[in-house]
PDB file of N, CA and C in Angstrom:
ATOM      1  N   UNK A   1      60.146  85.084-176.370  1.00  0.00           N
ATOM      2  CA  UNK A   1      59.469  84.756-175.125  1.00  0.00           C
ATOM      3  C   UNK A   1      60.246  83.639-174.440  1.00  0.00           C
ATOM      4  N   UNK A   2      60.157  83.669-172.895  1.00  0.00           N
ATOM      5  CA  UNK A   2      61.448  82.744-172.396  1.00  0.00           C
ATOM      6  C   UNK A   2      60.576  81.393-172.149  1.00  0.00           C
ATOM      7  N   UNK A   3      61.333  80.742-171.817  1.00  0.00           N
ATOM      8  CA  UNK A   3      60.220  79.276-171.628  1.00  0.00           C
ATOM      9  C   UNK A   3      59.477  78.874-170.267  1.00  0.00           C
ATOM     10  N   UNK A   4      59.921  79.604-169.283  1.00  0.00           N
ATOM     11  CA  UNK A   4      58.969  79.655-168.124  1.00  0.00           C
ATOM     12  C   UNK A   4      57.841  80.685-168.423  1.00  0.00           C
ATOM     13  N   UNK A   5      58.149  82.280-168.858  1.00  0.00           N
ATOM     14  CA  UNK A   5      56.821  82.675-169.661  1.00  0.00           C
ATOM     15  C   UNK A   5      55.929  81.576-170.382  1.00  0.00           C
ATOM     16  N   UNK A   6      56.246  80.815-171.356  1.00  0.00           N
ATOM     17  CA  UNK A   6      55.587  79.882-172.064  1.00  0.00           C
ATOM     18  C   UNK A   6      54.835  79.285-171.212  1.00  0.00           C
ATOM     19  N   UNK A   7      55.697  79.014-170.421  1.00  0.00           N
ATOM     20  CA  UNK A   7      55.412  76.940-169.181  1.00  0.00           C
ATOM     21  C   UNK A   7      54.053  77.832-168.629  1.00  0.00           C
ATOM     22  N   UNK A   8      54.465  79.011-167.648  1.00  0.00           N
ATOM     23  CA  UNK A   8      53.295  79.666-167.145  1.00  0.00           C
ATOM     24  C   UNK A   8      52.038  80.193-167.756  1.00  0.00           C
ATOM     25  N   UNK A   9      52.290  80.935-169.286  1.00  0.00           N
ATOM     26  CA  UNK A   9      50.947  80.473-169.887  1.00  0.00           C
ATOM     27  C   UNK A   9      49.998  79.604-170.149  1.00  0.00           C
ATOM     28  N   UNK A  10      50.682  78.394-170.997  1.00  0.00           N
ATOM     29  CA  UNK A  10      50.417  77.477-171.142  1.00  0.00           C
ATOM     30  C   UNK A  10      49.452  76.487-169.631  1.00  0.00           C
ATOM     31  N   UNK A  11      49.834  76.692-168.513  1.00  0.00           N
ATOM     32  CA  UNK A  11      49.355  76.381-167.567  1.00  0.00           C
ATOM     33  C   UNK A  11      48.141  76.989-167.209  1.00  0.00           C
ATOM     34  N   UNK A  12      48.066  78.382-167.350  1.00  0.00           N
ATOM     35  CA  UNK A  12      47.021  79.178-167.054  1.00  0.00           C
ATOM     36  C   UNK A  12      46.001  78.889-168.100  1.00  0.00           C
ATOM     37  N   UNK A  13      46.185  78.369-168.906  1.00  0.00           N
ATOM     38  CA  UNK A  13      45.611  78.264-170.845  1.00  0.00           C
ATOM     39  C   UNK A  13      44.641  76.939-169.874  1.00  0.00           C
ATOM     40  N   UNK A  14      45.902  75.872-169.450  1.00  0.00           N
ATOM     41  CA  UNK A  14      45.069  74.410-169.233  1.00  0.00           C
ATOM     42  C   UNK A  14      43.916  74.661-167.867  1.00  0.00           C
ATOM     43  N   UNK A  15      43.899  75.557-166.898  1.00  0.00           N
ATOM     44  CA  UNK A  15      43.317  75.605-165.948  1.00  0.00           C
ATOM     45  C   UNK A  15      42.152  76.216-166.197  1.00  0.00           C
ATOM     46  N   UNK A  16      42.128  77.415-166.588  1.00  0.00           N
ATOM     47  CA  UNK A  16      41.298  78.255-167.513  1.00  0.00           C
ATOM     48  C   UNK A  16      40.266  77.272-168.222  1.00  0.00           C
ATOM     49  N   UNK A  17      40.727  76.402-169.367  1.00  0.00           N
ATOM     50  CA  UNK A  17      40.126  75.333-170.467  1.00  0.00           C
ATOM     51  C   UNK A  17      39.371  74.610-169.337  1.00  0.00           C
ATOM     52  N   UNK A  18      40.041  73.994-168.123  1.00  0.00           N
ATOM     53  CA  UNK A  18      39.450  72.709-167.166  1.00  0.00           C
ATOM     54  C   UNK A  18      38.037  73.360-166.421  1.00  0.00           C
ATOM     55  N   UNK A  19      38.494  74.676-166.108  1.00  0.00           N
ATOM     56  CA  UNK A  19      37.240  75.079-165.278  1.00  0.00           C
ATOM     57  C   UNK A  19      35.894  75.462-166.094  1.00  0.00           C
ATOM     58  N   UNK A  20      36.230  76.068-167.186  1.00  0.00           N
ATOM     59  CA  UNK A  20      35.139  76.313-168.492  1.00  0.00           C
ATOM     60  C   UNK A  20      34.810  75.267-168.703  1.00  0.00           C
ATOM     61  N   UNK A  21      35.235  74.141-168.962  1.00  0.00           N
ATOM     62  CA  UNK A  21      34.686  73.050-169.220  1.00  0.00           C
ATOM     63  C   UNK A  21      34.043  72.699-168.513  1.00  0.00           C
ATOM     64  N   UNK A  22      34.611  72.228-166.907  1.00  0.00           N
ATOM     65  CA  UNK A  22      33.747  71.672-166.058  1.00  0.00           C
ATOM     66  C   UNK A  22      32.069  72.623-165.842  1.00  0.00           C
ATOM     67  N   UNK A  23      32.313  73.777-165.531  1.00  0.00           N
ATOM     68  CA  UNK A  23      31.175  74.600-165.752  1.00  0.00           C
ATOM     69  C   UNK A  23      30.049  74.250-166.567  1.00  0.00           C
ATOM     70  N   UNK A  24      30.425  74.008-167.599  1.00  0.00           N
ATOM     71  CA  UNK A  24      29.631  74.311-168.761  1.00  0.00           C
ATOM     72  C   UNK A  24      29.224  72.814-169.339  1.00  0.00           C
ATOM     73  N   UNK A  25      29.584  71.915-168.157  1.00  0.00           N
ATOM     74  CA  UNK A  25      29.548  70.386-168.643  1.00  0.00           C
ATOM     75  C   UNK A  25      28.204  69.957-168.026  1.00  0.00           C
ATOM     76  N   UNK A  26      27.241  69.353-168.442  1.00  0.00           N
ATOM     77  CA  UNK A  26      25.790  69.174-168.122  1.00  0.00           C
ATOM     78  C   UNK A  26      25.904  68.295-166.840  1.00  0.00           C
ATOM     79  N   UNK A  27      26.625  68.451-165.823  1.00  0.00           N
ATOM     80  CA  UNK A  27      26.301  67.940-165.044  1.00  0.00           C
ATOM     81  C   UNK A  27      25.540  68.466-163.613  1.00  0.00           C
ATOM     82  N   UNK A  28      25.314  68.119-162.290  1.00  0.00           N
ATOM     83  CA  UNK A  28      24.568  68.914-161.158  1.00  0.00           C
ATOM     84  C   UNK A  28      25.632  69.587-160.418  1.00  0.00           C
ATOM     85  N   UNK A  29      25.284  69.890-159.583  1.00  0.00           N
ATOM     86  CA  UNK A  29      26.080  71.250-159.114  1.00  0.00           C
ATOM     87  C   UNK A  29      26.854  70.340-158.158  1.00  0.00           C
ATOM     88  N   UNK A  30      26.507  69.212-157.585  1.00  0.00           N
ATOM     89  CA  UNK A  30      27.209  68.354-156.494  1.00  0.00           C
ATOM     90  C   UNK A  30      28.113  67.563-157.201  1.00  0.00           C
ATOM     91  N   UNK A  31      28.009  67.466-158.846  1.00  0.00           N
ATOM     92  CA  UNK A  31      29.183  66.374-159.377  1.00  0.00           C
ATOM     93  C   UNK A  31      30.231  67.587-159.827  1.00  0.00           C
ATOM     94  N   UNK A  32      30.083  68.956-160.013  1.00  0.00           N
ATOM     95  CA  UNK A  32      30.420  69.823-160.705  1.00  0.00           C
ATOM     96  C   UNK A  32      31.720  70.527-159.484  1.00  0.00           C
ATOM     97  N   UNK A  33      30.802  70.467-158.075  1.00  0.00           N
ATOM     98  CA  UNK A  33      31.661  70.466-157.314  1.00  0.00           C
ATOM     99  C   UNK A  33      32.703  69.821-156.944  1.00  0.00           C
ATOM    100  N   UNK A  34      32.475  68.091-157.073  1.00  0.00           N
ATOM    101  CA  UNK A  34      33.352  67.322-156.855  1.00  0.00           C
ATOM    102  C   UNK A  34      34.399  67.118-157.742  1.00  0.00           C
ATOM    103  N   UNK A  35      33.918  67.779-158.858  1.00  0.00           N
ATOM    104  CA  UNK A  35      35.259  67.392-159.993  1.00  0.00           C
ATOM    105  C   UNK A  35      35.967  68.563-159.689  1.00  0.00           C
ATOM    106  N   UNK A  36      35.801  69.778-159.757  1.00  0.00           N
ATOM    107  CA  UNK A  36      36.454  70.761-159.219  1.00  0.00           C
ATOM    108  C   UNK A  36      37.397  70.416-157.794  1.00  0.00           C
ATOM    109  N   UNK A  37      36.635  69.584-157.020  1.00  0.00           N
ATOM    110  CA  UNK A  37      37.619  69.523-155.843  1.00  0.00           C
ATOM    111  C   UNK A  37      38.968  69.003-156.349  1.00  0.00           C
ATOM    112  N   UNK A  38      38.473  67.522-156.770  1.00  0.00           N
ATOM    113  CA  UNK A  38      39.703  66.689-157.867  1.00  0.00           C
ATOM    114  C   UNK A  38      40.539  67.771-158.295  1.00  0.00           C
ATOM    115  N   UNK A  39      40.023  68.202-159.380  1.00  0.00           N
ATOM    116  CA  UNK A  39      40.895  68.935-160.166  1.00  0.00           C
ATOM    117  C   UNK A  39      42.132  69.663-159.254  1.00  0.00           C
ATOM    118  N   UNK A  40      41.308  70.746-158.671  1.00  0.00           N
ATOM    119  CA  UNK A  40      42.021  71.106-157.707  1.00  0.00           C
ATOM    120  C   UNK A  40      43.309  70.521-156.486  1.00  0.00           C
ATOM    121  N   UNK A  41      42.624  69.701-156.043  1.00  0.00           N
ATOM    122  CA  UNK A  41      43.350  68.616-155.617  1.00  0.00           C
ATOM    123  C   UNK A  41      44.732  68.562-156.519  1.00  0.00           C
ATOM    124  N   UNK A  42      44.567  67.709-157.700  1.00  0.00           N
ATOM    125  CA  UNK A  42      45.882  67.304-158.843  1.00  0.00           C
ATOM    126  C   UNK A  42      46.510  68.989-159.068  1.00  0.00           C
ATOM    127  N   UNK A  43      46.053  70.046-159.138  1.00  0.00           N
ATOM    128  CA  UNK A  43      47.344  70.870-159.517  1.00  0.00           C
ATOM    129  C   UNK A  43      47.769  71.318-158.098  1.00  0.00           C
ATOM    130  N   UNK A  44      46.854  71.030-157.068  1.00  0.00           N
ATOM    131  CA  UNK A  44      47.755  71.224-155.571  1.00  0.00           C
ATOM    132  C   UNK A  44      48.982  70.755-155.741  1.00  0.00           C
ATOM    133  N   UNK A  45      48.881  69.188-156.140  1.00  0.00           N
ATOM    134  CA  UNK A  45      50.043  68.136-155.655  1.00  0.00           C
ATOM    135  C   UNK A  45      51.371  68.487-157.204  1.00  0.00           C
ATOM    136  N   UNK A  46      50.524  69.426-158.364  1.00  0.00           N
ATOM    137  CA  UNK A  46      51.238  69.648-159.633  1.00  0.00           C
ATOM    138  C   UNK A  46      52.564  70.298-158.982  1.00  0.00           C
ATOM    139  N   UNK A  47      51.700  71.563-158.361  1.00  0.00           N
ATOM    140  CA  UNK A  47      52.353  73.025-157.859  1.00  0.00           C
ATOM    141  C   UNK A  47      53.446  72.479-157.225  1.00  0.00           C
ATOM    142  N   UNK A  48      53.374  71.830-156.468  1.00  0.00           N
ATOM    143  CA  UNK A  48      54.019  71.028-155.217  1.00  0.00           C
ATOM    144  C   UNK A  48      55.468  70.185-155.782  1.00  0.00           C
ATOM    145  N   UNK A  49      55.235  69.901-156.639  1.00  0.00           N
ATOM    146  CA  UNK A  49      56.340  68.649-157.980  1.00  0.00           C
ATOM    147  C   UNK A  49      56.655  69.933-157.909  1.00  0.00           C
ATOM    148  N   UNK A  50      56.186  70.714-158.743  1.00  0.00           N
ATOM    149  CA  UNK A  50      56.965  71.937-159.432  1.00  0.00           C
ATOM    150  C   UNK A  50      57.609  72.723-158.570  1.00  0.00           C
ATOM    151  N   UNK A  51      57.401  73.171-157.350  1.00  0.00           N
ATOM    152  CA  UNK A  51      57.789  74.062-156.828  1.00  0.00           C
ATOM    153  C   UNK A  51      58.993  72.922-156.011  1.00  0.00           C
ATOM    154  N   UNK A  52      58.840  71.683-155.948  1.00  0.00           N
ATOM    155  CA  UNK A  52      59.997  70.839-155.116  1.00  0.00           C
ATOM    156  C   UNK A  52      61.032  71.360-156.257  1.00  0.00           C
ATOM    157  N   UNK A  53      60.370  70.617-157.609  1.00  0.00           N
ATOM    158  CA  UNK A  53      61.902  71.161-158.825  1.00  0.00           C
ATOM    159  C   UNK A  53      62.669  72.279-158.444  1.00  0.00           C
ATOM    160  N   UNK A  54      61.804  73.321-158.643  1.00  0.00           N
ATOM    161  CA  UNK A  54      62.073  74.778-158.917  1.00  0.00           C
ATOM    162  C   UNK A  54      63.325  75.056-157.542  1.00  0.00           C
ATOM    163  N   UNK A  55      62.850  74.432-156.554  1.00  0.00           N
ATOM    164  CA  UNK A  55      63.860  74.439-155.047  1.00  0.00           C
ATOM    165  C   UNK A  55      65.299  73.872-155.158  1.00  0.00           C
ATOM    166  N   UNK A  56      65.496  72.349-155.863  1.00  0.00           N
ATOM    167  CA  UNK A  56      66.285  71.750-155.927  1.00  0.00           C
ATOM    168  C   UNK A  56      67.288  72.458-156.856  1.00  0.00           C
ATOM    169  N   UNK A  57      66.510  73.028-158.009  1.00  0.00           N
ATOM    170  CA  UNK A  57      67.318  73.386-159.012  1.00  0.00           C
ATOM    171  C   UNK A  57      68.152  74.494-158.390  1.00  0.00           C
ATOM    172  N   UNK A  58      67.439  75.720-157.614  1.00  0.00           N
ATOM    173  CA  UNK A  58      67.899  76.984-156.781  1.00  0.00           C
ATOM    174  C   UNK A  58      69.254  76.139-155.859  1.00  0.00           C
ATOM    175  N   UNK A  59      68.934  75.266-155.378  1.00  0.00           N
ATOM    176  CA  UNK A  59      70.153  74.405-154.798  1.00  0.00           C
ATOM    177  C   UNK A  59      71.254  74.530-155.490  1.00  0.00           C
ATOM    178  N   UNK A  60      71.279  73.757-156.361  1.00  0.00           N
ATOM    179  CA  UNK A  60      72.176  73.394-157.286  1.00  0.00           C
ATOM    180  C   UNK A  60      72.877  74.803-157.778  1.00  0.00           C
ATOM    181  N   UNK A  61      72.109  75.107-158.275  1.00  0.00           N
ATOM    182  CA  UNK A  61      72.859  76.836-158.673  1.00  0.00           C
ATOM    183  C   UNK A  61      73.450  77.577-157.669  1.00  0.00           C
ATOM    184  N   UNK A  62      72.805  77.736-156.315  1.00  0.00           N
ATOM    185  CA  UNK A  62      73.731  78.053-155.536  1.00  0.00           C
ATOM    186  C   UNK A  62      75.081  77.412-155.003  1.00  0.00           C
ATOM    187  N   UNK A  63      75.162  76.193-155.216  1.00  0.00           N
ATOM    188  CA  UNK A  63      76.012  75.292-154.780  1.00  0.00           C
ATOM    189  C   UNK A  63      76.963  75.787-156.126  1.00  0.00           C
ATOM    190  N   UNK A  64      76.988  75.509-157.297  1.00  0.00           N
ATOM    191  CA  UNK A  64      77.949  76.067-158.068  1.00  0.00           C
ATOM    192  C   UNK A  64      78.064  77.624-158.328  1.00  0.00           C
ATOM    193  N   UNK A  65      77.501  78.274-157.587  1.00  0.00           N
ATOM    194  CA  UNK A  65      78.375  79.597-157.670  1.00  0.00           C
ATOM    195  C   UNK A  65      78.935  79.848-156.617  1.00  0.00           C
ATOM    196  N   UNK A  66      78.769  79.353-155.656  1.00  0.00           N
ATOM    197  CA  UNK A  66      79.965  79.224-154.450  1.00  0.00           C
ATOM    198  C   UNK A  66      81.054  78.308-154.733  1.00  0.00           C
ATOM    199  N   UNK A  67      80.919  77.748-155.163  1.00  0.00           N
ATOM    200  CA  UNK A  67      82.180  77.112-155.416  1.00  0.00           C
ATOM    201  C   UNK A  67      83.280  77.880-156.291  1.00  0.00           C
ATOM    202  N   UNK A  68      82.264  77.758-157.426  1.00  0.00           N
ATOM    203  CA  UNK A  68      83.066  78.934-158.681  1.00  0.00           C
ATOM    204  C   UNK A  68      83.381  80.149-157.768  1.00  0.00           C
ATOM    205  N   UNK A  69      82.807  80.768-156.980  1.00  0.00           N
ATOM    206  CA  UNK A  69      83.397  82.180-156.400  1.00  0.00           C
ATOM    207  C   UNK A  69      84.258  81.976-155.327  1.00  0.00           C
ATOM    208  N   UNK A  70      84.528  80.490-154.742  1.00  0.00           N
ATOM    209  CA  UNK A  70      85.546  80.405-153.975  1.00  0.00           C
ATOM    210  C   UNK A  70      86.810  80.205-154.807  1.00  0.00           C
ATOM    211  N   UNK A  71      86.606  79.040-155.837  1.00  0.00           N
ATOM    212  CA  UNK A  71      88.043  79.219-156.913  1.00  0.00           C
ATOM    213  C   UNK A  71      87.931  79.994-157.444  1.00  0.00           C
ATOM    214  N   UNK A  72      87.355  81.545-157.836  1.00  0.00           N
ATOM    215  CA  UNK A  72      87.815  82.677-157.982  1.00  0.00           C
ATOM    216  C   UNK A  72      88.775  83.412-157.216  1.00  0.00           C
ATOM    217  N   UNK A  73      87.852  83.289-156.114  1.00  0.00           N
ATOM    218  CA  UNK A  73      88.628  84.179-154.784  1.00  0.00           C
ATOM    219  C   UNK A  73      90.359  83.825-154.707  1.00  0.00           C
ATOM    220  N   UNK A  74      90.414  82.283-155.049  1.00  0.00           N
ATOM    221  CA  UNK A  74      91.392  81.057-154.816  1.00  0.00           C
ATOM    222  C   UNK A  74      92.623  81.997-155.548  1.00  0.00           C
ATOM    223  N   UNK A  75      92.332  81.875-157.263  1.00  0.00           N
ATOM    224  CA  UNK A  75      92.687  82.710-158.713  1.00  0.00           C
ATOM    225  C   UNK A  75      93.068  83.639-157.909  1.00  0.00           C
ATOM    226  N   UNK A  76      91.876  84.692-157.313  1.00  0.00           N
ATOM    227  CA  UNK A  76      92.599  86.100-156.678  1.00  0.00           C
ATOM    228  C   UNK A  76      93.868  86.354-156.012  1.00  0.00           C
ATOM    229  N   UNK A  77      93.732  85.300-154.947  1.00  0.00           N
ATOM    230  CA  UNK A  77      94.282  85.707-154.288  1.00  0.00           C
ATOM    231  C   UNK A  77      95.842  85.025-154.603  1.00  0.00           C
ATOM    232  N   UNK A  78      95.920  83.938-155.379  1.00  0.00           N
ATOM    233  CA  UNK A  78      97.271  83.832-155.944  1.00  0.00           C
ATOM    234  C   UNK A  78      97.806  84.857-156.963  1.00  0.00           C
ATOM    235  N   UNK A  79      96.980  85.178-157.995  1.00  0.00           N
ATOM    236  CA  UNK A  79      97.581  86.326-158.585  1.00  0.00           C
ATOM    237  C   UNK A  79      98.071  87.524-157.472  1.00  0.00           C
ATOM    238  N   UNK A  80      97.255  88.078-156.831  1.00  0.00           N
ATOM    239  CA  UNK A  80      97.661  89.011-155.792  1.00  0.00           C
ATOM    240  C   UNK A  80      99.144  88.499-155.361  1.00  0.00           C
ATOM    241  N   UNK A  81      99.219  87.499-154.665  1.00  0.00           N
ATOM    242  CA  UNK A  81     100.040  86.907-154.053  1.00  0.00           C
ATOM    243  C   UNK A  81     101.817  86.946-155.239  1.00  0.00           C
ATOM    244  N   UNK A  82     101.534  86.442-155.967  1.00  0.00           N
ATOM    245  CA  UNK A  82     102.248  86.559-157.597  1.00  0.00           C
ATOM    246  C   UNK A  82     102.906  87.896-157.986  1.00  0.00           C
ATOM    247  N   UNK A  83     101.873  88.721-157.977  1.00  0.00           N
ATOM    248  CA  UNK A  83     102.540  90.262-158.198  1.00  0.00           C
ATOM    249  C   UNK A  83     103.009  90.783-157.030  1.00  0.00           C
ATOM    250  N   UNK A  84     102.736  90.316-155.764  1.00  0.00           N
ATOM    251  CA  UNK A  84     103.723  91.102-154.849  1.00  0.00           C
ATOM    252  C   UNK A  84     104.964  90.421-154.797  1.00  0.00           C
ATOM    253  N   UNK A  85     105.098  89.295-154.852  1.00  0.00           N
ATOM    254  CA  UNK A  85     106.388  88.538-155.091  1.00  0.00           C
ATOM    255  C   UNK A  85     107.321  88.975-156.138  1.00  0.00           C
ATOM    256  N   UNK A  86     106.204  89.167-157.380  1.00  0.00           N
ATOM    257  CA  UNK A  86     107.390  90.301-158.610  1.00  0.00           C
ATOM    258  C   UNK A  86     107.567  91.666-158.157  1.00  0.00           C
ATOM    259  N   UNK A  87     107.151  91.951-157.605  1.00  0.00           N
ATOM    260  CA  UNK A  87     107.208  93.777-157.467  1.00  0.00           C
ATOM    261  C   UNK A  87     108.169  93.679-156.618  1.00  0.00           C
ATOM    262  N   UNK A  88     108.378  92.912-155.014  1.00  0.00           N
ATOM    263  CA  UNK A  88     109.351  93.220-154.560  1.00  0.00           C
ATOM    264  C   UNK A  88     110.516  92.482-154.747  1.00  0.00           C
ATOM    265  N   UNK A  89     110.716  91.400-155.268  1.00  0.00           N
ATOM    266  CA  UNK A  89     111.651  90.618-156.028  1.00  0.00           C
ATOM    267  C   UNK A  89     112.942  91.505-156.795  1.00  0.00           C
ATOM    268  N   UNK A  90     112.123  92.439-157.492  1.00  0.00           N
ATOM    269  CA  UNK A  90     112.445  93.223-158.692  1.00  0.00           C
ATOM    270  C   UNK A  90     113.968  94.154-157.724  1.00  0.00           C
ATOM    271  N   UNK A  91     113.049  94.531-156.444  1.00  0.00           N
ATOM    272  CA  UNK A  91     113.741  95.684-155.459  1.00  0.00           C
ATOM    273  C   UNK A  91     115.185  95.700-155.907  1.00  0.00           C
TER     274      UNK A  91
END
């Protein structure tokens, strides 16, 4: 199992646990609401961390495979460059 499978269970596990709980916690329906808002509230601003990560990181990865595929291209096109110089050299 990969570890964002995990991360995403595990998350669904803690949200799942928070709302059963709150439910089922002897309190009135107006404190029951308000903790729910909270709650809610904190994995708004969770999602939000996470999904800034999840962006930055997509950055980064794109930024090094353009690069790497420009000094590929770079590689290419000197080898290219290389064998036509031997091939007609040879003439």
């Amino acid at each position: 199992m990969s570890k964002g499978k995990f991360a995403l269970g595990a998350f669904i596990g803690a949200v799942a646990g928070v709302i059963a709980g709150v439910l089922t916690a002897p309190k009135s329906g107006k404190e029951t609401r308000a903790d729910l808002k909270d709650r809610a509230e904190e994995l708004k601003k969770e999602g939000a961390r996470r999904g800034e990560d999840v962006r930055t990181r997509s950055e980064e990865f794109v930024s090094d495979a353009k690069g790497k595929a420009e000094e590929y291209k770079e590689r290419g096109e000197r080898a290219i460059d290389g064998a036509k110089k031997g091939f007609f050299d040879k003439k």
